[in-house]
Protein backbone atom coordinates (compact mmCIF):
# COMPACT_ATOMS: atom_id res chain seq x y z
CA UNK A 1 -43.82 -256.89 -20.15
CA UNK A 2 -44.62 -253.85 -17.60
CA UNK A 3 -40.55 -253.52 -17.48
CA UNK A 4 -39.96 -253.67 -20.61
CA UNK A 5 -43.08 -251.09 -21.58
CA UNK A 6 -41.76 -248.82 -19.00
CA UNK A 7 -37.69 -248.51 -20.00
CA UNK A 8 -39.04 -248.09 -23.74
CA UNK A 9 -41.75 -245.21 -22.60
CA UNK A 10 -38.76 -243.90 -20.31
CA UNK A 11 -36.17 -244.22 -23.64
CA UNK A 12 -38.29 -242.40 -25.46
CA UNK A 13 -39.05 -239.42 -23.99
CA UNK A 14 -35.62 -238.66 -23.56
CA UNK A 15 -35.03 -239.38 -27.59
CA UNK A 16 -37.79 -236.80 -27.95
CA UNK A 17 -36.00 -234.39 -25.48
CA UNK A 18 -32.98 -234.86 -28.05
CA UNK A 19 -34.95 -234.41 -31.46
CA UNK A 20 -36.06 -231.50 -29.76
CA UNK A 21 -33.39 -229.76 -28.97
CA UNK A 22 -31.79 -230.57 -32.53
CA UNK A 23 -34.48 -228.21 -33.95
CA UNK A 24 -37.38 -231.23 -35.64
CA UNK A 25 -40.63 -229.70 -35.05
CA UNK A 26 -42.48 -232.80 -33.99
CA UNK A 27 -40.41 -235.19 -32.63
CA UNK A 28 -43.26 -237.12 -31.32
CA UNK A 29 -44.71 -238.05 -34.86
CA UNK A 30 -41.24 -239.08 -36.05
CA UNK A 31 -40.76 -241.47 -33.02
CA UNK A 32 -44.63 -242.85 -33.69
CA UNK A 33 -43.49 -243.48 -37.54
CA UNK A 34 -40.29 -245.08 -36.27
CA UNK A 35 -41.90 -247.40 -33.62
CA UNK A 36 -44.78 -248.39 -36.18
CA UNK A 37 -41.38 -248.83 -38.54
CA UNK A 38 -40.03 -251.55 -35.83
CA UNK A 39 -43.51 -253.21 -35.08
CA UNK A 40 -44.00 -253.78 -39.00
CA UNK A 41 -40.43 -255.27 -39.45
CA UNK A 42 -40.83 -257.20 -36.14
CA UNK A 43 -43.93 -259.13 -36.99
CA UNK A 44 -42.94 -260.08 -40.67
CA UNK A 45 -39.02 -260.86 -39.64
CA UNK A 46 -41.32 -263.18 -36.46
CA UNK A 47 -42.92 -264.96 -39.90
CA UNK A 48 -40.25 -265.62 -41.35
CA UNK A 49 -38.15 -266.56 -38.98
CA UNK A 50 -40.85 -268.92 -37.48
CA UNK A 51 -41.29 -270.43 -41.16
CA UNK A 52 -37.60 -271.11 -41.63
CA UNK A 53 -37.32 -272.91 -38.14
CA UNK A 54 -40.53 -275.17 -38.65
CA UNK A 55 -39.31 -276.08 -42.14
CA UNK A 56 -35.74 -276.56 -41.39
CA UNK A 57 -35.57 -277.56 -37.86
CA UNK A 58 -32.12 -275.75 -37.21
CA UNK A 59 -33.73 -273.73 -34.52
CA UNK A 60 -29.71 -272.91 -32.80
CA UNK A 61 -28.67 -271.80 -36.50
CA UNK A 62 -30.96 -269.73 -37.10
CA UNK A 63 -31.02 -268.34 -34.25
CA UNK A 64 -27.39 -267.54 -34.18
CA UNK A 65 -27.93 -265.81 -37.61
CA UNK A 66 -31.17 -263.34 -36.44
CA UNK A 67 -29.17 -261.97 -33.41
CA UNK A 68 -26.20 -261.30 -35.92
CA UNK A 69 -29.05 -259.14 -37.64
CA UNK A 70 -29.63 -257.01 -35.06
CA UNK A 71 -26.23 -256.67 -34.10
């Protein structure tokens, strides 16, 4: 999890380095709306997807179909 943490902290600042120099006067509130944006959609997609596996036991199928999502 410390990796992880770390390239997304690392990621970040240089998105914020962008924003910057494309002229947004507070790139760090628009990347703290847009994480909080990914959390949110994380945890109720995790729901949902975790409901449709226990009910229909196709854990492969339906796991095929969420990565197509993100893709």
């Amino acid at each position: 999890m410390c990796l992880t943490f770390g390239t997304v902290v690392g990621y970040l600042s240089i998105i914020e380095k962008g924003l910057k120099a494309l002229g947004y006067k507070n790139p760090p509130q628009i990347l703290a709306i847009n994480v909080s944006a990914l959390m949110v959609c994380g945890i109720l997609g995790n729901i949902f997807f975790s409901a449709l596996v226990k009910k229909t036991k196709k854990y492969r199928k339906i796991s095929i179909v969420s990565t197509f999502d993100l893709i």
